[in-house]
C-alpha atoms as a PDB file:
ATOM      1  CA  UNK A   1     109.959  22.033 -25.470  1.00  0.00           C
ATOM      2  CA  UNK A   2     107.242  24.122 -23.947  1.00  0.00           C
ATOM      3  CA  UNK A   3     105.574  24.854 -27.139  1.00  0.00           C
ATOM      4  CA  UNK A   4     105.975  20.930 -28.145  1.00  0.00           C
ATOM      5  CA  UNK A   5     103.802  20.121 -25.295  1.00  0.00           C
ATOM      6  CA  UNK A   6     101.085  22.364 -26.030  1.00  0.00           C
ATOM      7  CA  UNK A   7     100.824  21.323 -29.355  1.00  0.00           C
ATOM      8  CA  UNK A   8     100.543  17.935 -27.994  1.00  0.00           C
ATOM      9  CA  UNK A   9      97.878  18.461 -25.447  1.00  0.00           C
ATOM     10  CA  UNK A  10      95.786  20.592 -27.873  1.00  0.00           C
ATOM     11  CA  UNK A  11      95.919  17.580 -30.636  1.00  0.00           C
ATOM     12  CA  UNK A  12      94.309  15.472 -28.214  1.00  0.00           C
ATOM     13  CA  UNK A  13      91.879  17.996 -27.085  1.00  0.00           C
ATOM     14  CA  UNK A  14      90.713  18.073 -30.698  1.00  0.00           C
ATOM     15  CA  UNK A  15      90.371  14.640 -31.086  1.00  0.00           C
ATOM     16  CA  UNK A  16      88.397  14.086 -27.752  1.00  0.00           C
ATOM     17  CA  UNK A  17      85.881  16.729 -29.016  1.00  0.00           C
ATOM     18  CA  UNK A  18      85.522  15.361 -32.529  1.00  0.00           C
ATOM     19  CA  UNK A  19      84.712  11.950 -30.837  1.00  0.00           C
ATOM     20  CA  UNK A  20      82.275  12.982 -28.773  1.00  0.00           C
ATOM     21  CA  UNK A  21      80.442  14.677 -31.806  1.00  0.00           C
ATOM     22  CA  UNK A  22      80.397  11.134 -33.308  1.00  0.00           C
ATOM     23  CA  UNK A  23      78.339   9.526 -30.333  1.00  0.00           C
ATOM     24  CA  UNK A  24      74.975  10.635 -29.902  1.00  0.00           C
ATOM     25  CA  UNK A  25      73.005  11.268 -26.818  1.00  0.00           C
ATOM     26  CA  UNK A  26      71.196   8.398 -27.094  1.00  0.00           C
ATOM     27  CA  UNK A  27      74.027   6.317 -26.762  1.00  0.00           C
ATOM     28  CA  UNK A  28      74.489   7.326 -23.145  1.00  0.00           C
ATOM     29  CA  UNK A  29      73.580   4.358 -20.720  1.00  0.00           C
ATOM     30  CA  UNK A  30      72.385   6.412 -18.048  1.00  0.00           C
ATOM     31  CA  UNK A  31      70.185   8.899 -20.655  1.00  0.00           C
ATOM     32  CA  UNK A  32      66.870   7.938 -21.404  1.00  0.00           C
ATOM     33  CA  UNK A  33      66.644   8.083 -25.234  1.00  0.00           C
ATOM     34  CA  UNK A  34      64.230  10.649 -26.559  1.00  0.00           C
ATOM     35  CA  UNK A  35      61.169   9.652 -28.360  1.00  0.00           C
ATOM     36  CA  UNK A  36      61.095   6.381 -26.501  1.00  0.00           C
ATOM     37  CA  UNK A  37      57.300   5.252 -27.096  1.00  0.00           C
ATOM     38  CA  UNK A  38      55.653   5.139 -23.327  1.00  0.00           C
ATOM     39  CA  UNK A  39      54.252   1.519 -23.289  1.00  0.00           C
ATOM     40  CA  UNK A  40      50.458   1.106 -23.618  1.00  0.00           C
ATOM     41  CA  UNK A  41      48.397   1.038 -20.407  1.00  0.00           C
ATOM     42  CA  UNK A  42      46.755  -1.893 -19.515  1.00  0.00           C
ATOM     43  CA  UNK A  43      44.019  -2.720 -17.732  1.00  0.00           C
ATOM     44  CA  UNK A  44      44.504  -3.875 -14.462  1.00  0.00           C
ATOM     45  CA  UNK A  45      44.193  -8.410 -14.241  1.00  0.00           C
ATOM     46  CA  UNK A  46      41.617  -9.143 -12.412  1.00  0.00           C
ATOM     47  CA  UNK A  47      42.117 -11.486  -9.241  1.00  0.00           C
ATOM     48  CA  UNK A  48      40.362 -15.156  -8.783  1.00  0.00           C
ATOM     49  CA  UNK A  49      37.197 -13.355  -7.530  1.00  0.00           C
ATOM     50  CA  UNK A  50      37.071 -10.142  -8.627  1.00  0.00           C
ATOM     51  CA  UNK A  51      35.096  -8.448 -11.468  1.00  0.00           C
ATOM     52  CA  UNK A  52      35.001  -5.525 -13.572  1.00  0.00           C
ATOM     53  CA  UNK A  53      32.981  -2.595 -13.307  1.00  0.00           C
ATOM     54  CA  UNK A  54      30.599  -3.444 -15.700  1.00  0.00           C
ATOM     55  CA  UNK A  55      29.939  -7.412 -13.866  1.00  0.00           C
ATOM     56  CA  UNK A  56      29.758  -5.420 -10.410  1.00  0.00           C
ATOM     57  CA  UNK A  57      26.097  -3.376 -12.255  1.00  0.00           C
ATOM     58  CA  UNK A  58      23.271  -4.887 -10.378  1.00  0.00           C
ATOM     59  CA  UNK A  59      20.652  -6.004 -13.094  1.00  0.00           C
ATOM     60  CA  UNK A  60      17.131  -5.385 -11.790  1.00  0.00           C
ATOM     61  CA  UNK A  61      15.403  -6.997 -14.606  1.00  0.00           C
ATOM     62  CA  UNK A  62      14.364 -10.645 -14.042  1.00  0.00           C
ATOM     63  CA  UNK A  63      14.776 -13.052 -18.030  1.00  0.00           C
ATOM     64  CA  UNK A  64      12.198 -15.366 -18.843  1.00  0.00           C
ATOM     65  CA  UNK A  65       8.474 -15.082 -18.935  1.00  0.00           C
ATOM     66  CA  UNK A  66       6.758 -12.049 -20.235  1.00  0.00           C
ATOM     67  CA  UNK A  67       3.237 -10.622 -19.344  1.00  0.00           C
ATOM     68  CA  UNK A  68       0.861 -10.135 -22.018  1.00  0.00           C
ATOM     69  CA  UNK A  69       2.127  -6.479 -22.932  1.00  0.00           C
ATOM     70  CA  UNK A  70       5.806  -7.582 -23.606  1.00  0.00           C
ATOM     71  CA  UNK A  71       7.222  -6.425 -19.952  1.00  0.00           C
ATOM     72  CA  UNK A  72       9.530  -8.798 -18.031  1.00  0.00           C
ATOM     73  CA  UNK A  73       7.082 -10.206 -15.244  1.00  0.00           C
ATOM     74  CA  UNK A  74       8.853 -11.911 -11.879  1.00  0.00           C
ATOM     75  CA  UNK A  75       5.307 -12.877 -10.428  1.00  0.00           C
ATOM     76  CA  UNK A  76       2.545 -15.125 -11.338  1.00  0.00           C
ATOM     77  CA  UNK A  77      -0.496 -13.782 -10.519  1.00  0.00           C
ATOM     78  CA  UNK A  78      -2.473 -16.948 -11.128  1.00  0.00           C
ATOM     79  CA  UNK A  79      -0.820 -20.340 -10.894  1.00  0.00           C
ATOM     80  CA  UNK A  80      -3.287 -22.493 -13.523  1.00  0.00           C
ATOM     81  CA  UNK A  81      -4.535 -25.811 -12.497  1.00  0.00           C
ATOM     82  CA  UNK A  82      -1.350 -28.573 -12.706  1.00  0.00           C
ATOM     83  CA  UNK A  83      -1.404 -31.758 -11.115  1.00  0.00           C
ATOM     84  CA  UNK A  84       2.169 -32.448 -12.186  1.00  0.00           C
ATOM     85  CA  UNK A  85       3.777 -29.651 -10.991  1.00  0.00           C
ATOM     86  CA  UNK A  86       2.190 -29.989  -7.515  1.00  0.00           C
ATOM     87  CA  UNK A  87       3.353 -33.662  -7.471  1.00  0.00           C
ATOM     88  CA  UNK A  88       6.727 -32.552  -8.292  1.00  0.00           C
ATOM     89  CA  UNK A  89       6.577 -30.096  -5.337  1.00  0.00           C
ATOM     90  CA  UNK A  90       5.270 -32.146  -3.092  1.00  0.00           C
ATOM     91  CA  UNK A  91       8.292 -34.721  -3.831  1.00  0.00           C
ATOM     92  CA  UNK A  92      11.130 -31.827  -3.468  1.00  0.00           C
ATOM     93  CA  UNK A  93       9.114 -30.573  -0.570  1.00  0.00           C
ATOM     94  CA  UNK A  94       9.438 -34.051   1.060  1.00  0.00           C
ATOM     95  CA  UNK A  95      13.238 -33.604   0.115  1.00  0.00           C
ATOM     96  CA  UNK A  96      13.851 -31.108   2.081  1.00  0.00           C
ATOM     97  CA  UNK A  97      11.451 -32.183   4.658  1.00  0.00           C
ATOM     98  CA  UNK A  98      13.603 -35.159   5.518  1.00  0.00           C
ATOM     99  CA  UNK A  99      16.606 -33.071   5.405  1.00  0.00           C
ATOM    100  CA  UNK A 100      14.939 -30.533   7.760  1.00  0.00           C
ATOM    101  CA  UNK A 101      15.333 -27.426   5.569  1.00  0.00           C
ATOM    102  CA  UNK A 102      11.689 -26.719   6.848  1.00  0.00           C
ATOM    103  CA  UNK A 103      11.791 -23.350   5.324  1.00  0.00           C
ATOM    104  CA  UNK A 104      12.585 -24.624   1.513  1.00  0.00           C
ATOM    105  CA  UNK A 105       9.718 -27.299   2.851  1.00  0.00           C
ATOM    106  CA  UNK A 106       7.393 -25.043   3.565  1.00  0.00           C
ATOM    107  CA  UNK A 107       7.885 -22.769  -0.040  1.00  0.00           C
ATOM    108  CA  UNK A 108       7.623 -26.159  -1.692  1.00  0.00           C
ATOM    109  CA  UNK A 109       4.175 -27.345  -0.190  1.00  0.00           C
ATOM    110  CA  UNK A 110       2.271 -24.001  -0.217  1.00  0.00           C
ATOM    111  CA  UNK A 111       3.183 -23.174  -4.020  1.00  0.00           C
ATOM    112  CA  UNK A 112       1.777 -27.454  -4.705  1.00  0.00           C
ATOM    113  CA  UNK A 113      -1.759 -25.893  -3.024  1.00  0.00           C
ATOM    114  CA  UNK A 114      -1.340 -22.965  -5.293  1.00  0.00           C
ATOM    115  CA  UNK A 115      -0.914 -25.329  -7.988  1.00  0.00           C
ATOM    116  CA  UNK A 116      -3.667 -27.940  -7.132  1.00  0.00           C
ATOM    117  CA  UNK A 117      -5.830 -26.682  -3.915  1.00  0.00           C
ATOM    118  CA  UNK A 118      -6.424 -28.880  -1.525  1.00  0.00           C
ATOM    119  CA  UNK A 119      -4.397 -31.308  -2.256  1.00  0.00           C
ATOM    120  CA  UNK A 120      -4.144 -34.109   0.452  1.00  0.00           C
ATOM    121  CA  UNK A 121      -0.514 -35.182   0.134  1.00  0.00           C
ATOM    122  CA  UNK A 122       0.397 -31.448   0.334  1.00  0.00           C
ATOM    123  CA  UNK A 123      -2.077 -30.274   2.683  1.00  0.00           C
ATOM    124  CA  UNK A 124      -0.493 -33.191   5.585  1.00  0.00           C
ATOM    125  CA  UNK A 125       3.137 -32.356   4.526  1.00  0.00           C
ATOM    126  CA  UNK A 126       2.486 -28.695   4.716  1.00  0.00           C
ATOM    127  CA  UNK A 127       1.257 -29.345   8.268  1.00  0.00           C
ATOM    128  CA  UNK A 128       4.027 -31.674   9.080  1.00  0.00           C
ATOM    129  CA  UNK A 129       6.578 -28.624   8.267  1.00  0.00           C
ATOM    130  CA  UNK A 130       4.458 -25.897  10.178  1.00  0.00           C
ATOM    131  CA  UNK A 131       4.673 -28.326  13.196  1.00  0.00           C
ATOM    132  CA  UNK A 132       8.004 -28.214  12.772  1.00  0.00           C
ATOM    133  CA  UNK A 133       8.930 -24.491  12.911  1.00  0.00           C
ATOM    134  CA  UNK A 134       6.002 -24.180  15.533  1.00  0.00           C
ATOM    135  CA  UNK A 135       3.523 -22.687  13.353  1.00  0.00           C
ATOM    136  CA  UNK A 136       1.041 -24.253  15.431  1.00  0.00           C
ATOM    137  CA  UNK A 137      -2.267 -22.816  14.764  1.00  0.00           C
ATOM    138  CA  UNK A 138      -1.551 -23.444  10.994  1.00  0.00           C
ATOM    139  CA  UNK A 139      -0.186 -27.202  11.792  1.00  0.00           C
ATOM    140  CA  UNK A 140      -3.530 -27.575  13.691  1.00  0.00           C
ATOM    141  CA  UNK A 141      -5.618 -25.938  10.778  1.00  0.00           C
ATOM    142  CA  UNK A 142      -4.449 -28.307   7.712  1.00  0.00           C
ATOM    143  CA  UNK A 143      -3.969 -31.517  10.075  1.00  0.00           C
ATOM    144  CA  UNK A 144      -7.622 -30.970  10.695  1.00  0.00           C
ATOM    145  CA  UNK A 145      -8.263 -29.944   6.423  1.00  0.00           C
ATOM    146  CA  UNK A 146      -6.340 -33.107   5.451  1.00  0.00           C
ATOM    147  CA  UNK A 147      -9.175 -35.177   7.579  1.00  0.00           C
ATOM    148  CA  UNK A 148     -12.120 -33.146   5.874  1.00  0.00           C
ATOM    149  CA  UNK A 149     -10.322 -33.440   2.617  1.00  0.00           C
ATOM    150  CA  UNK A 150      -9.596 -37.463   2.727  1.00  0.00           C
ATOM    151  CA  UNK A 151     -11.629 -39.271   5.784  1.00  0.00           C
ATOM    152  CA  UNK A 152      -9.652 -42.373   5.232  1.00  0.00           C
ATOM    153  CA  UNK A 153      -6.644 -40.863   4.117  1.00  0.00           C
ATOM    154  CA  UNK A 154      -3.560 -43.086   5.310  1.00  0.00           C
ATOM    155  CA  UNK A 155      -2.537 -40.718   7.439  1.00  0.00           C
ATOM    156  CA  UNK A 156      -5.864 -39.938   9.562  1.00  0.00           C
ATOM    157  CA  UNK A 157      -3.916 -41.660  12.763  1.00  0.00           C
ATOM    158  CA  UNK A 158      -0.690 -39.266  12.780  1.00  0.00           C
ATOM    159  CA  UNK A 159      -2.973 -35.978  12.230  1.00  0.00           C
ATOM    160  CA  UNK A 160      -5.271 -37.108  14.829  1.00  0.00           C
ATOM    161  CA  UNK A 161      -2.178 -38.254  17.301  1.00  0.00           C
ATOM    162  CA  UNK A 162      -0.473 -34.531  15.875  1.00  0.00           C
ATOM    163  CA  UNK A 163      -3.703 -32.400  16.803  1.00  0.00           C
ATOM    164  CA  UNK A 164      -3.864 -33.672  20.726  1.00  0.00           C
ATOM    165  CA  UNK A 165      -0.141 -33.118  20.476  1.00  0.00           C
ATOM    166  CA  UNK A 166      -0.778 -29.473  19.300  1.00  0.00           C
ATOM    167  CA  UNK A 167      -3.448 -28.716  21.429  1.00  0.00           C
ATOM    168  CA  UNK A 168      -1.977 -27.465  24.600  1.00  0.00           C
ATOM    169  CA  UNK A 169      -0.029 -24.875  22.771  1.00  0.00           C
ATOM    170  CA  UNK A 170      -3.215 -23.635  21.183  1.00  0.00           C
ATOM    171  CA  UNK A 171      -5.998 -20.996  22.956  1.00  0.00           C
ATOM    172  CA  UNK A 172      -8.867 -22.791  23.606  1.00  0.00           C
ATOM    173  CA  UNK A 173     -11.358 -21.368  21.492  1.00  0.00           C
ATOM    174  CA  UNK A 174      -9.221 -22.672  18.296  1.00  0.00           C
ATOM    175  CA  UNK A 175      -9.276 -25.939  19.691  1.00  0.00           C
ATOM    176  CA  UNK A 176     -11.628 -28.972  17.845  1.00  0.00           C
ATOM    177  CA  UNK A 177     -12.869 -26.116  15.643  1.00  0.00           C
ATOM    178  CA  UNK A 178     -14.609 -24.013  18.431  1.00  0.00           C
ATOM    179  CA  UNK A 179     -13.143 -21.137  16.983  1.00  0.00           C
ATOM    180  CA  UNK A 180     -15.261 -17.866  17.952  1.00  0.00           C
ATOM    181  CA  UNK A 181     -15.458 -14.116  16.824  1.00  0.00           C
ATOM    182  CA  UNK A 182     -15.139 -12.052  14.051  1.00  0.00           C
ATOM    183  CA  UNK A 183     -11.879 -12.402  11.575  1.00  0.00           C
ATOM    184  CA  UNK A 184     -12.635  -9.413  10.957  1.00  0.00           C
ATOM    185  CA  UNK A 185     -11.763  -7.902  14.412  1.00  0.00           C
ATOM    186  CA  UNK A 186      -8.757  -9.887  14.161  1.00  0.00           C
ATOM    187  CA  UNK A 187      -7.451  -8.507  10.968  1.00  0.00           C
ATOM    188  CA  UNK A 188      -8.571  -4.834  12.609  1.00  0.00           C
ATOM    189  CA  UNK A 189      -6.239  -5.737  15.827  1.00  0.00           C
ATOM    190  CA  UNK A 190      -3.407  -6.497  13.615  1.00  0.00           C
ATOM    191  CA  UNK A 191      -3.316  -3.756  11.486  1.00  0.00           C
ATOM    192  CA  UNK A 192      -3.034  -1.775  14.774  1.00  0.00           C
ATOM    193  CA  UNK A 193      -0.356  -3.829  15.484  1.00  0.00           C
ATOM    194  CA  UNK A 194       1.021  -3.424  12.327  1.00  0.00           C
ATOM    195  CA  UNK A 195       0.972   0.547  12.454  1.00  0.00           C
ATOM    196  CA  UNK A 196       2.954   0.631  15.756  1.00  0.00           C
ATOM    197  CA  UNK A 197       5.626  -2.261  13.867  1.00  0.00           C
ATOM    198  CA  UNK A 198       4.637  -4.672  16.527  1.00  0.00           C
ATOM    199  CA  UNK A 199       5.550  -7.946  13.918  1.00  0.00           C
ATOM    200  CA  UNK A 200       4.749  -9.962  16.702  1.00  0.00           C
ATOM    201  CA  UNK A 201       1.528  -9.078  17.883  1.00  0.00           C
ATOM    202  CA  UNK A 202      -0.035  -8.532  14.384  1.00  0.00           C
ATOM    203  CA  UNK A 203       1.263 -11.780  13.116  1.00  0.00           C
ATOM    204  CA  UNK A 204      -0.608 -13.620  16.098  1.00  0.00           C
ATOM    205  CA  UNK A 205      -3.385 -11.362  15.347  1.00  0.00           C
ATOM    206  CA  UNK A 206      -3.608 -12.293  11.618  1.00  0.00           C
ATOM    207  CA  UNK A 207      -3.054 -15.967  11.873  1.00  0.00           C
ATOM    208  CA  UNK A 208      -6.609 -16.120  14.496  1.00  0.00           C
ATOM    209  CA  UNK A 209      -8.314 -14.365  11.464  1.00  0.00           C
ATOM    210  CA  UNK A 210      -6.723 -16.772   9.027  1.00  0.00           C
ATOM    211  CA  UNK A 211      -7.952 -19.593  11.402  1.00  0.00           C
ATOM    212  CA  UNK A 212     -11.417 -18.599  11.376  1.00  0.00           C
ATOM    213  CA  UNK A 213     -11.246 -17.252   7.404  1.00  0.00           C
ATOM    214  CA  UNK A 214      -8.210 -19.189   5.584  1.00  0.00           C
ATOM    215  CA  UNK A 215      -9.108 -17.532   2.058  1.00  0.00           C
ATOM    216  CA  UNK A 216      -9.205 -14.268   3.400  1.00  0.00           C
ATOM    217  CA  UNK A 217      -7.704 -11.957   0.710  1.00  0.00           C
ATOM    218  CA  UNK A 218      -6.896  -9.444   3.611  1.00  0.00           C
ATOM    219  CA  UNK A 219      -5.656 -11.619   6.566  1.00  0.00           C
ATOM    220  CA  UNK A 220      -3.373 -13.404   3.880  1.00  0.00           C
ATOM    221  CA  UNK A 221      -1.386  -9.865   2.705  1.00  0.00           C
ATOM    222  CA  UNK A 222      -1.348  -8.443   6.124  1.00  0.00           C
ATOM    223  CA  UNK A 223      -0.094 -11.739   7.542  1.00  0.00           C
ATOM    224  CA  UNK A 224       2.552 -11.501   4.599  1.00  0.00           C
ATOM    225  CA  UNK A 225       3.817  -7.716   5.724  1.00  0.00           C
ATOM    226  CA  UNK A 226       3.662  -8.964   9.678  1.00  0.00           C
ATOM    227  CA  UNK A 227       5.700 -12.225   8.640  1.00  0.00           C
ATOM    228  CA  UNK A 228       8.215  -9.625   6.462  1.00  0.00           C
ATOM    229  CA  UNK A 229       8.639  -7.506   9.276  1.00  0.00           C
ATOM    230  CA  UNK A 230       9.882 -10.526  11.037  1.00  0.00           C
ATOM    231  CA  UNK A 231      12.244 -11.123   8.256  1.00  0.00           C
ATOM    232  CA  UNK A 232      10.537 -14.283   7.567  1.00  0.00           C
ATOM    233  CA  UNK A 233      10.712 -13.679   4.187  1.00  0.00           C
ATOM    234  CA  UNK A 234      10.394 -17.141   2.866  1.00  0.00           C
ATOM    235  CA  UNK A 235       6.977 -17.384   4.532  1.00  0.00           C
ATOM    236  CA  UNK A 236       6.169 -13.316   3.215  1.00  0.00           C
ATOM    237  CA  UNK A 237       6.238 -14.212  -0.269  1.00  0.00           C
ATOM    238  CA  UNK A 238       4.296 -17.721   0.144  1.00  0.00           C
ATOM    239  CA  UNK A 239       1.148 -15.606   2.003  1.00  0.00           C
ATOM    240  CA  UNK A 240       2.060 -12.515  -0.899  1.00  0.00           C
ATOM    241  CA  UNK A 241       1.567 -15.439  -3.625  1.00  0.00           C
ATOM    242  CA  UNK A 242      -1.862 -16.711  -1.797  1.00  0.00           C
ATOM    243  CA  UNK A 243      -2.968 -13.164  -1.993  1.00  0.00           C
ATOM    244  CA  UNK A 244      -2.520 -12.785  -5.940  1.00  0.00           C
ATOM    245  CA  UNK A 245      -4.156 -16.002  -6.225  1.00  0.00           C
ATOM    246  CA  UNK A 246      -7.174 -15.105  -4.104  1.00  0.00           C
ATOM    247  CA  UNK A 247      -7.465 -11.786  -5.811  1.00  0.00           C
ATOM    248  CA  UNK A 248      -5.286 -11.228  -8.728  1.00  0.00           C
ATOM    249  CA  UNK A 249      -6.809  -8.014  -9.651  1.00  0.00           C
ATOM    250  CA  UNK A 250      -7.320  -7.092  -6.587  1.00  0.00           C
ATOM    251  CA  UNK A 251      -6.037  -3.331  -4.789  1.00  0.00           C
ATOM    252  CA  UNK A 252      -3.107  -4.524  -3.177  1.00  0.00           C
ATOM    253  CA  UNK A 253      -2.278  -6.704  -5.999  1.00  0.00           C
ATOM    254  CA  UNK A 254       0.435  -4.082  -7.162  1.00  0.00           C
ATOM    255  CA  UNK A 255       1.725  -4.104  -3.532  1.00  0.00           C
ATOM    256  CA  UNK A 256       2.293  -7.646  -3.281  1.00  0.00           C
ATOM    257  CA  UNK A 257       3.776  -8.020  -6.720  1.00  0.00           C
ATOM    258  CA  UNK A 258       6.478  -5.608  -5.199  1.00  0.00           C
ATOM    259  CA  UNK A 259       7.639  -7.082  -2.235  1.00  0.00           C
ATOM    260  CA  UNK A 260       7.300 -10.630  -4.045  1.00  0.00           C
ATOM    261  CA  UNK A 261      10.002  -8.964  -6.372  1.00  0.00           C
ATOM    262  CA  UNK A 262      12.208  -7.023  -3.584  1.00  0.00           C
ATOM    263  CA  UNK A 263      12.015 -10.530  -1.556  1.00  0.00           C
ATOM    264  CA  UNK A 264      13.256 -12.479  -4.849  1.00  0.00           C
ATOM    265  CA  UNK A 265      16.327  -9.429  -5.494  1.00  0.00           C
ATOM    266  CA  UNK A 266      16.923 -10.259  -1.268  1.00  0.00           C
ATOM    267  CA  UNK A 267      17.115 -13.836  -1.419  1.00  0.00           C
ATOM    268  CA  UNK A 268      18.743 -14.276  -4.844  1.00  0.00           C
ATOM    269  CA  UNK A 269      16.063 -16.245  -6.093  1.00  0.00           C
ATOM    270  CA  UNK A 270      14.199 -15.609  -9.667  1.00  0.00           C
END
């Protein structure tokens, strides 16, 4: 009886092994097969708002207009003669002049001068807009030019009615042109001011010189670094661009065409 049931129990030990010979590893659910192929990395999606590597490189390099040797160029170093395009500055400068974006204003008048000097229409406007963010020396300056530049302009009333309004903020030797002394001393002043960063000082200094010299070369950059120290750098690149035009081959005509590019890369503007 004995031996009957070890036969028995070694029969079925047999056939347990030879079954489990038949099934392969892989058919184990809790055995990874072998040689499964590892899926593919991908790259990561990108969020609403987020970019790869490659869109994150700044580019430095301005598109568009080339100089005459083939290099990008991001400054014009002489605005030519163009009715038109002052018009059509003039009319976005009046834009924003109603809207009271004074600074876009401001941009938008002084490059119409660059583009036709002495303009009338842009010369009142651009005085309008200096009133306005209490450039008042300047305001008094071009609401006096716009009278010398058309007599019976139709606004000879409201620059004469702005000028007594402007006058008690003004020292009285720049009052009713009664301006005295040297620009130069003035320009020497700031540039002292200028060495010791005193943006304030110099900038007051350079706008007396600009009042008794407006197309100084000089007082125009210098009044540009003072106005950049101040991190007015809408105003910086507008005195920067009167500059090149005054003296486009001039030796701080390499300085200017700098900072008219790092203030462009700053405010996001070509």
């Amino acid at each position: 009886m004995k031996s009957f049931l070890f036969l028995a129990l070694l029969l079925c030990a047999c056939f347990a092994v030879a079954e489990a010979q038949e099934r392969s590893q892989d058919d184990q659910p809790h055995v990874l097969p072998k040689n499964l192929p590892q899926p593919k990395e991908e790259a990561p999606k990108l969020e609403q708002g987020e970019s790869s590597s490659k869109d994150s490189e700044i580019n430095l390099e301005t598109p568009g207009r080339t100089s005459s040797s083939g290099a990008p160029s991001t400054v014009h170093e002489t605005l030519p003669y163009d009715p038109h395009k002052a018009a059509k500055d003039i009319e976005v400068g009046q834009y924003y002049l109603k809207r009271k974006n004074y600074r876009a204003a401001l941009d938008r008048f002084n490059e119409a001068l660059l583009y036709k000097p002495n303009d009338a229409e842009a010369v009142y406007r651009l005085a309008q807009t200096q009133e306005k963010l209490e450039l008042y020396a300047l305001a008094y300056q071009n609401y006096r030019s716009y009278q010398t530049i058309f007599k019976e302009g139709p606004y000879v009333k409201e620059a004469q009615e702005a000028m007594q309004r402007i006058e008690p903020r003004l020292p009285k030797a720049e009052v009713a042109g009664q301006q005295s002394g040297d620009p130069a001393e003035s320009i020497q002043e700031g540039e002292s001011y200028l060495t010791k960063n005193d943006f304030e000082s110099a900038h007051a200094s350079f706008v007396r010189a600009l009042q008794m010299a407006p197309d100084d070369p000089v007082a125009n950059f210098r009044l540009a670094q003072s106005l950049q120290g101040l991190q007015r750098l809408d105003e910086a690149r507008i005195f920067y661009k009167k500059y090149l035009s005054l003296q486009p081959g001039g030796k701080m005509a390499g300085e200017a065409k700098r900072e008219i590019a790092q203030i462009n890369f700053v405010l996001g503007k070509p």
